[in-house]
PDB file of N, CA and C in Angstrom:
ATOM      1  N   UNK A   1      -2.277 -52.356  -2.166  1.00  0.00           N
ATOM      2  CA  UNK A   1      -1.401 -51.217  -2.207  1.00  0.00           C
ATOM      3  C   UNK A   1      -0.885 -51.015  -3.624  1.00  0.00           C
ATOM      4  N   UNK A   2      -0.456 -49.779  -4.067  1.00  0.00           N
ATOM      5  CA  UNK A   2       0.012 -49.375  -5.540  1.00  0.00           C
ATOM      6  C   UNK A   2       1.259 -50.314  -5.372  1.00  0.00           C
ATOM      7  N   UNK A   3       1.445 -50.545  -6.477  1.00  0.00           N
ATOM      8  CA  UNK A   3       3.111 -51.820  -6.942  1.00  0.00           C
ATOM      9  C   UNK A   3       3.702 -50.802  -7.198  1.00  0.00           C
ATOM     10  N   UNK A   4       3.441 -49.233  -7.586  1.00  0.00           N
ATOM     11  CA  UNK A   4       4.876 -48.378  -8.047  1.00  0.00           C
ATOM     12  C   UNK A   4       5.252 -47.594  -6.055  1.00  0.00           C
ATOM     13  N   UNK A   5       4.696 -47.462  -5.615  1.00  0.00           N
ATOM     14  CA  UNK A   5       4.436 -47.089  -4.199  1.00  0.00           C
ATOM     15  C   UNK A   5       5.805 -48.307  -3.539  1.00  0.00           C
ATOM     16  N   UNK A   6       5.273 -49.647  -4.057  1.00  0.00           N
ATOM     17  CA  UNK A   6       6.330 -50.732  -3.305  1.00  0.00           C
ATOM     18  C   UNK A   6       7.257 -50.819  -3.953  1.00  0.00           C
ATOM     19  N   UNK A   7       7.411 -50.484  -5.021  1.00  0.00           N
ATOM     20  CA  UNK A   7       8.541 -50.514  -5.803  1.00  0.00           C
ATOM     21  C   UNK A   7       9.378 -48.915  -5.051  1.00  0.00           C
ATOM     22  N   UNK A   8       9.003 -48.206  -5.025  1.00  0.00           N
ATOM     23  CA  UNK A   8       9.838 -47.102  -4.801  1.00  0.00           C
ATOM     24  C   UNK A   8      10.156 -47.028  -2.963  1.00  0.00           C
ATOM     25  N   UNK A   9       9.465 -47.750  -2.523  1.00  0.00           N
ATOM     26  CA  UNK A   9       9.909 -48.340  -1.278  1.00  0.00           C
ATOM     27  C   UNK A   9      10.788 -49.174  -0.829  1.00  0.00           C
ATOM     28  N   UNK A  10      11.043 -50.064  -1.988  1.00  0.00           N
ATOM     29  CA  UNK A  10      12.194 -51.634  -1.777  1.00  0.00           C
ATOM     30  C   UNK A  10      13.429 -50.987  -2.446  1.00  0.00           C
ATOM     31  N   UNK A  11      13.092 -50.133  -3.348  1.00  0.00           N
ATOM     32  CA  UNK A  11      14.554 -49.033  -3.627  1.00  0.00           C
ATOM     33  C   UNK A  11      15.029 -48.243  -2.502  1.00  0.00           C
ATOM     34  N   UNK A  12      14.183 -47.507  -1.669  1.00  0.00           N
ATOM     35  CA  UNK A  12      14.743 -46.949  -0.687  1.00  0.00           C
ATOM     36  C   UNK A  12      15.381 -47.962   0.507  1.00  0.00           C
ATOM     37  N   UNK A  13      14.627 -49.174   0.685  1.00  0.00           N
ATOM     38  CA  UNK A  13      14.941 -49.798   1.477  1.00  0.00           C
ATOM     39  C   UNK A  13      16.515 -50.220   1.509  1.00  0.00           C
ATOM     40  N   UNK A  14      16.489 -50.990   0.287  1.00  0.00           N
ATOM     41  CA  UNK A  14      18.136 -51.120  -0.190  1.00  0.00           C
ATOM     42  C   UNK A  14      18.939 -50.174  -0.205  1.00  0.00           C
ATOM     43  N   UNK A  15      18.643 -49.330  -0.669  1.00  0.00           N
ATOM     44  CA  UNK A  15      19.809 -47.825  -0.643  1.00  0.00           C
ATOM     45  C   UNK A  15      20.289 -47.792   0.670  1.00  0.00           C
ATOM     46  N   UNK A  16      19.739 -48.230   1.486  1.00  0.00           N
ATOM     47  CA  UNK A  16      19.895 -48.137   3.449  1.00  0.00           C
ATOM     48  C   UNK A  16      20.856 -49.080   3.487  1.00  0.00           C
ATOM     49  N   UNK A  17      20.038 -50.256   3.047  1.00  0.00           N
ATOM     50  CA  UNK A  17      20.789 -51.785   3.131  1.00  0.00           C
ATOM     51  C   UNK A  17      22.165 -51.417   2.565  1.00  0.00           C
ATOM     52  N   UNK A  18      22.599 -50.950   1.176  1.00  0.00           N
ATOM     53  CA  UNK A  18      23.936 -50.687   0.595  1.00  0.00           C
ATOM     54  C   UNK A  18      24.688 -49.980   1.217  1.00  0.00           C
ATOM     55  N   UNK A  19      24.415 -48.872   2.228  1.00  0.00           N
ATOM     56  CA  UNK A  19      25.309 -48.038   2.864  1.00  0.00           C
ATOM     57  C   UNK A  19      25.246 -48.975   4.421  1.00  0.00           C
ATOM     58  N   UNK A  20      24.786 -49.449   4.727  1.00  0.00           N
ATOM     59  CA  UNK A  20      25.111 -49.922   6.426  1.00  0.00           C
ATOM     60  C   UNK A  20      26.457 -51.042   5.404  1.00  0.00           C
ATOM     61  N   UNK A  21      25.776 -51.798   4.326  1.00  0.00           N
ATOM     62  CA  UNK A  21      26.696 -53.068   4.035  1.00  0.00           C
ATOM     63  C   UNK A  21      28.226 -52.689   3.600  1.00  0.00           C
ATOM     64  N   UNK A  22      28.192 -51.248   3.819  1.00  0.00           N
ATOM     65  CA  UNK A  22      29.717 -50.806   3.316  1.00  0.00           C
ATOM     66  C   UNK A  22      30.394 -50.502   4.325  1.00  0.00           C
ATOM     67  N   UNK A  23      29.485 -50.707   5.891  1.00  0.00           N
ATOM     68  CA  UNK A  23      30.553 -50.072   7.118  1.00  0.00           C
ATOM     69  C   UNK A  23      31.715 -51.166   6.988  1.00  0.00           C
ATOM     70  N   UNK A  24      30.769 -52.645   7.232  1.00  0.00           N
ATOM     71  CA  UNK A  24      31.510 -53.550   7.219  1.00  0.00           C
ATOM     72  C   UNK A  24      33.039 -53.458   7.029  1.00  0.00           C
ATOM     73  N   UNK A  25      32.969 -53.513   5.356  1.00  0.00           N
ATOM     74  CA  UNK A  25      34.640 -53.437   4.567  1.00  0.00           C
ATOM     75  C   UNK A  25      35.077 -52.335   5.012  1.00  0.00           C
ATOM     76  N   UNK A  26      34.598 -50.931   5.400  1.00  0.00           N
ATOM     77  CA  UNK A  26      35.387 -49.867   6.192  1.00  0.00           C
ATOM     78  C   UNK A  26      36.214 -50.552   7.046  1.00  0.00           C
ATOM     79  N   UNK A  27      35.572 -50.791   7.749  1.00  0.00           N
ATOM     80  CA  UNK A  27      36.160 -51.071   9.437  1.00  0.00           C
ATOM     81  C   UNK A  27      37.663 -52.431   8.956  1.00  0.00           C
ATOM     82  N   UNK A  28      36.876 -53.121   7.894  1.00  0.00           N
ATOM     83  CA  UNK A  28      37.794 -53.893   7.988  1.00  0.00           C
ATOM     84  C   UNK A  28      39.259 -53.639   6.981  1.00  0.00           C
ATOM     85  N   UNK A  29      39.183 -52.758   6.336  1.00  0.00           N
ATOM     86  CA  UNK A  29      40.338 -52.177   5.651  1.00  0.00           C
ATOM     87  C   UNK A  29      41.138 -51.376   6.557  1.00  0.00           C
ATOM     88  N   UNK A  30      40.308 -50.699   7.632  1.00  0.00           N
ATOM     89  CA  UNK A  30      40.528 -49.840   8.628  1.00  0.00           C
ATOM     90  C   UNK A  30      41.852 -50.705   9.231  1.00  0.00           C
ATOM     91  N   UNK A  31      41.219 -51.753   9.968  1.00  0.00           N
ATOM     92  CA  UNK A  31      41.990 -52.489  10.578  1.00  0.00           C
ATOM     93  C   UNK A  31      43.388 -53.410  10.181  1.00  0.00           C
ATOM     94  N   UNK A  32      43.193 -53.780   8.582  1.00  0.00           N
ATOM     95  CA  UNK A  32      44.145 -54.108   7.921  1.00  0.00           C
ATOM     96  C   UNK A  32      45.189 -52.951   7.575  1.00  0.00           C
ATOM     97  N   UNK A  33      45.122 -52.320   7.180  1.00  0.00           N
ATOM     98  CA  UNK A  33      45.732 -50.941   7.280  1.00  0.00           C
ATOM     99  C   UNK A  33      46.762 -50.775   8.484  1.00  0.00           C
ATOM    100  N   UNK A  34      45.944 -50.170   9.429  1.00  0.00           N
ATOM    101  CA  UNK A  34      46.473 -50.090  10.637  1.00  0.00           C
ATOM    102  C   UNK A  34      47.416 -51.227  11.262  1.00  0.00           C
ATOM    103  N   UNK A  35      46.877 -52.727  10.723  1.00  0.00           N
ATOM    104  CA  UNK A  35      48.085 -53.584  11.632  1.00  0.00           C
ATOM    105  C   UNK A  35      49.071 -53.599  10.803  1.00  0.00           C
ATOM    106  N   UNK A  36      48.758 -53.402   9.059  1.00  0.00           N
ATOM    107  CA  UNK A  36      49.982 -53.179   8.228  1.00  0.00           C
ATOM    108  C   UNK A  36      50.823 -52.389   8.976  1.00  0.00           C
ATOM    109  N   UNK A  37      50.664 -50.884   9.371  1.00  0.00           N
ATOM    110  CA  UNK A  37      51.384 -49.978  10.016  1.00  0.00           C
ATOM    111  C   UNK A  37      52.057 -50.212  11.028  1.00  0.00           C
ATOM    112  N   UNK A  38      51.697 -50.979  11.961  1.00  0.00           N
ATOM    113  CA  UNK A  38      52.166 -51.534  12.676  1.00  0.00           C
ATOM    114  C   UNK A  38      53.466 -52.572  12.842  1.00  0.00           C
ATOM    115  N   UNK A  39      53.369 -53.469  11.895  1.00  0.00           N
ATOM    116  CA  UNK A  39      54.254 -54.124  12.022  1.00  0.00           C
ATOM    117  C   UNK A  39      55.237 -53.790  10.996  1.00  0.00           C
ATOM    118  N   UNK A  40      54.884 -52.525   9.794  1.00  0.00           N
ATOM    119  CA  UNK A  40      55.792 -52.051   9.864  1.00  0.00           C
ATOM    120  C   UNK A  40      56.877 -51.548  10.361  1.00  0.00           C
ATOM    121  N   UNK A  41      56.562 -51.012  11.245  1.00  0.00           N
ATOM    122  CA  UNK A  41      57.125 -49.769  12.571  1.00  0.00           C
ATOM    123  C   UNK A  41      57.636 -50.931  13.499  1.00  0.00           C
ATOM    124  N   UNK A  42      57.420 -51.923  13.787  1.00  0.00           N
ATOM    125  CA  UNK A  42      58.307 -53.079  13.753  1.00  0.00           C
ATOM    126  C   UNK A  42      59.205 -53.713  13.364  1.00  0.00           C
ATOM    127  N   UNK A  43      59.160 -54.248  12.055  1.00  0.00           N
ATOM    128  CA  UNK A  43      59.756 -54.623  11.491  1.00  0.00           C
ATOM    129  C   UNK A  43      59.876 -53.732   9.855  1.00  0.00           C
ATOM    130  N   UNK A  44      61.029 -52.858   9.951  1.00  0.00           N
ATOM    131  CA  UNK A  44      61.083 -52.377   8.591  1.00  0.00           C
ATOM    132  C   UNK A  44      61.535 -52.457   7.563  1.00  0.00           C
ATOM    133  N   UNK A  45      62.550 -53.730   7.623  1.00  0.00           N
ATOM    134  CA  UNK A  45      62.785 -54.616   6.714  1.00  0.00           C
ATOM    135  C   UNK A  45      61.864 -54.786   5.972  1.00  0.00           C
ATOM    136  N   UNK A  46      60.595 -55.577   6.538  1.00  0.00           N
ATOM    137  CA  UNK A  46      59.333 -56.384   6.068  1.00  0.00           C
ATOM    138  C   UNK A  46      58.468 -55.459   4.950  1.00  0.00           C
ATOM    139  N   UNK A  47      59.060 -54.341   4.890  1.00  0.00           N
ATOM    140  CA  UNK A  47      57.701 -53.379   4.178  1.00  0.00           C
ATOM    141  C   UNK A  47      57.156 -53.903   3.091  1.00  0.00           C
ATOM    142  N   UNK A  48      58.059 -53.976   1.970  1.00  0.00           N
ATOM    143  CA  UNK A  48      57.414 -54.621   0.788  1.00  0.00           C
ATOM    144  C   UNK A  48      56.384 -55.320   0.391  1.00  0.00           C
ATOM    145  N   UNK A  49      57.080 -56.622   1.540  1.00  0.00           N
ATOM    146  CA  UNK A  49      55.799 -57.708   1.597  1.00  0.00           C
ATOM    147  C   UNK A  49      55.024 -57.678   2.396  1.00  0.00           C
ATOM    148  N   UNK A  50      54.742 -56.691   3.454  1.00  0.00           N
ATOM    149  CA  UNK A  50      53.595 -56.512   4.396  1.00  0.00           C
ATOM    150  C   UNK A  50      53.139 -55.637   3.464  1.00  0.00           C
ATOM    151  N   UNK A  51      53.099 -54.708   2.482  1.00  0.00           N
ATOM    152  CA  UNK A  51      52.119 -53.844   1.649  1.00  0.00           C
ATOM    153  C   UNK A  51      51.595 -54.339   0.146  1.00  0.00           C
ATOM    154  N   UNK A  52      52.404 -55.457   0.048  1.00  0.00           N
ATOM    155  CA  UNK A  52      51.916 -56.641  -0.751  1.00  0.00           C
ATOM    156  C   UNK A  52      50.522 -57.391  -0.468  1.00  0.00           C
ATOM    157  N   UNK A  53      50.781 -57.900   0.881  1.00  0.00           N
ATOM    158  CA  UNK A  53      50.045 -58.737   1.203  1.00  0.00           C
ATOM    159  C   UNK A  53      48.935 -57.826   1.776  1.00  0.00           C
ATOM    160  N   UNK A  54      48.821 -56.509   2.233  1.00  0.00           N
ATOM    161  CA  UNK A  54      47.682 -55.580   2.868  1.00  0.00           C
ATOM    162  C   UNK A  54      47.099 -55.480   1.512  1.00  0.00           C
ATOM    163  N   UNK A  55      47.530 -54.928   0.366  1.00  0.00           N
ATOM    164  CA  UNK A  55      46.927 -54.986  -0.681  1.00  0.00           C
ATOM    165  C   UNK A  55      45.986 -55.990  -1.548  1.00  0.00           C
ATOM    166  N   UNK A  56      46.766 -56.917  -1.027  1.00  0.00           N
ATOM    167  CA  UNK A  56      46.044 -58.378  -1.767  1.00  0.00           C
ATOM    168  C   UNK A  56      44.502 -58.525  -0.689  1.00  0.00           C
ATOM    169  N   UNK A  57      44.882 -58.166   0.557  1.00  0.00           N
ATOM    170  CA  UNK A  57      43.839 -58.151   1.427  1.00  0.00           C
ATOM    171  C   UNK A  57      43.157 -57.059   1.490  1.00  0.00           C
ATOM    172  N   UNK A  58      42.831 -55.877   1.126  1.00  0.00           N
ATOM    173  CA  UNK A  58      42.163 -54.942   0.736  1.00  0.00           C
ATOM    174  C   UNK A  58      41.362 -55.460  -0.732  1.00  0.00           C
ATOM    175  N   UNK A  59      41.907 -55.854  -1.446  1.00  0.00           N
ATOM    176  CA  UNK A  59      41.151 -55.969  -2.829  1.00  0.00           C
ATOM    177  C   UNK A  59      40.151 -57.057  -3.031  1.00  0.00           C
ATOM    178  N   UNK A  60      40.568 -58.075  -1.734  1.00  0.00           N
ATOM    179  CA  UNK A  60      39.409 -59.177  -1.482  1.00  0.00           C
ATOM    180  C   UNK A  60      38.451 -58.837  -0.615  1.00  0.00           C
ATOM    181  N   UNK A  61      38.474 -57.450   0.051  1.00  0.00           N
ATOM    182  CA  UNK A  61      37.431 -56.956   0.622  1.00  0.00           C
ATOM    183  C   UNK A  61      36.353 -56.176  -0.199  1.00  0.00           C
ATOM    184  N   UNK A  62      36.996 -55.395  -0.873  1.00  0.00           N
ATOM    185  CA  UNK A  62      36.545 -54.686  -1.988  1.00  0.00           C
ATOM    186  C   UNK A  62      35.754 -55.661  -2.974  1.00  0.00           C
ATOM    187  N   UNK A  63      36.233 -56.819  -3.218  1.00  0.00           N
ATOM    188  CA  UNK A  63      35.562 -57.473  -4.174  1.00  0.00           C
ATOM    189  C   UNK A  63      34.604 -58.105  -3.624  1.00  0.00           C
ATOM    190  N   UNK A  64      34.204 -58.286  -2.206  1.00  0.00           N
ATOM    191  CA  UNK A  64      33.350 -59.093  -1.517  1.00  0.00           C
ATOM    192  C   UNK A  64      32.419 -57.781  -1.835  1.00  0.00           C
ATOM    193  N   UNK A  65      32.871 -56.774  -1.671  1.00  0.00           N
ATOM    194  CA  UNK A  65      31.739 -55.335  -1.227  1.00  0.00           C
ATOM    195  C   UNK A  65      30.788 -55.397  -2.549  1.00  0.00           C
ATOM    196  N   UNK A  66      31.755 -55.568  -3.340  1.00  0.00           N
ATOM    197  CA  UNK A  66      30.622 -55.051  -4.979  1.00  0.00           C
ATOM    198  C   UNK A  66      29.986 -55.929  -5.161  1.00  0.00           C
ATOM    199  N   UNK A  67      30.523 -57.669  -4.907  1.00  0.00           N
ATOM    200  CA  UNK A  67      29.895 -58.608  -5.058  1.00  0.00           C
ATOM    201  C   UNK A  67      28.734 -58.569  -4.381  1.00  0.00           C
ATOM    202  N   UNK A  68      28.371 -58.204  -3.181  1.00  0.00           N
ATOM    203  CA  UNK A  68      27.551 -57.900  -2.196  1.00  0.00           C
ATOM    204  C   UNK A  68      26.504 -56.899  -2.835  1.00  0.00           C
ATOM    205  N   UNK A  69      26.685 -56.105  -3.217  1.00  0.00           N
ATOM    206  CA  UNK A  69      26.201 -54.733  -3.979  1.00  0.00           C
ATOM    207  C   UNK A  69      25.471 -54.971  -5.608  1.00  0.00           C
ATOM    208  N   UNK A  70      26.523 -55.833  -6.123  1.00  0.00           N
ATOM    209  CA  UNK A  70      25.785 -56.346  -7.480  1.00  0.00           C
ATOM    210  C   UNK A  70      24.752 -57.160  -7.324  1.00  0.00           C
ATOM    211  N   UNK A  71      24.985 -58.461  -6.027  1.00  0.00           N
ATOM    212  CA  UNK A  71      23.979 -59.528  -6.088  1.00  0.00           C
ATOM    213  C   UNK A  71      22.416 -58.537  -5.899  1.00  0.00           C
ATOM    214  N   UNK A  72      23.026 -57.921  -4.534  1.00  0.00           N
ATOM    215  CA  UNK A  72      21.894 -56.969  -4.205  1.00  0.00           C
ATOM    216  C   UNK A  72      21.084 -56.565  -5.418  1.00  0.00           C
ATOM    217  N   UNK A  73      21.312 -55.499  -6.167  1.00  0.00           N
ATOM    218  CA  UNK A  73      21.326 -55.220  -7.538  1.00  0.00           C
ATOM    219  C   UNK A  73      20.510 -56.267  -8.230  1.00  0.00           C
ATOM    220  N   UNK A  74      20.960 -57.189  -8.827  1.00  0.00           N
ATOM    221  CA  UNK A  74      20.434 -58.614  -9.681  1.00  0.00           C
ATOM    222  C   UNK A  74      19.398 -59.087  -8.885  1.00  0.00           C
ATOM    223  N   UNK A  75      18.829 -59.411  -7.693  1.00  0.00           N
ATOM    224  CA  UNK A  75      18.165 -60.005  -7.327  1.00  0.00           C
ATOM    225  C   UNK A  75      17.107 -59.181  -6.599  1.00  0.00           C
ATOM    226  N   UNK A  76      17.551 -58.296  -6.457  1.00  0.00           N
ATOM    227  CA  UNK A  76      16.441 -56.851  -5.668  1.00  0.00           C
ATOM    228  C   UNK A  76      15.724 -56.167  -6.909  1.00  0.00           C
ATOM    229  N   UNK A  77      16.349 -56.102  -8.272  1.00  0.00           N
ATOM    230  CA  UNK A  77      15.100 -55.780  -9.687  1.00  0.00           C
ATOM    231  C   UNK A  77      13.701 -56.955  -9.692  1.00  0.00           C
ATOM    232  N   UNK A  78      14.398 -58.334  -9.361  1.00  0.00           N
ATOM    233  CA  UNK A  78      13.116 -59.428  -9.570  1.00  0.00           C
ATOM    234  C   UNK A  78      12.178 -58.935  -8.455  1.00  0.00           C
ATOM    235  N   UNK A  79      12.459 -58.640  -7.565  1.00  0.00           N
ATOM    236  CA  UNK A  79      10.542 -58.515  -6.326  1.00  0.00           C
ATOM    237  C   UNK A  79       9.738 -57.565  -6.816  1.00  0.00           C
TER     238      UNK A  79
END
């Protein structure tokens, strides 16, 4: 088979792979979010440090995502 044919195939392939691998951190910011809200509306004292700590937990999702996305990246040019 042509190598530019498989090459422009393992690009499309991944492009798939990168968007399903981003529902993931959706859903899960989704959910951090939402229980933030929650126990706001609970406890509203707590806000500060419940949007502290949602934040700190959003940005370790985010950093898993790109990390995920770069390795992809770095190791999907070598095949």
């Amino acid at each position: 088979m042509d190598p530019m044919i498989l090459s422009e195939l393992s690009g499309n392939v991944a492009s798939i792979g990168y968007g399903i691998a981003a529902i993931g951190p959706g859903i899960g910011i989704g959910i951090i979010v939402g229980k933030t809200a929650e126990a706001t509306a609970r406890q509203p004292e707590l806000r500060s440090q419940l949007q502290t700590t949602m934040f700190i937990g959003i940005a370790f999702t985010e950093i898993l995502t790109l990390l995920a996305i770069v390795t992809g990246l770095i190791f999907g040019g070598t095949a």
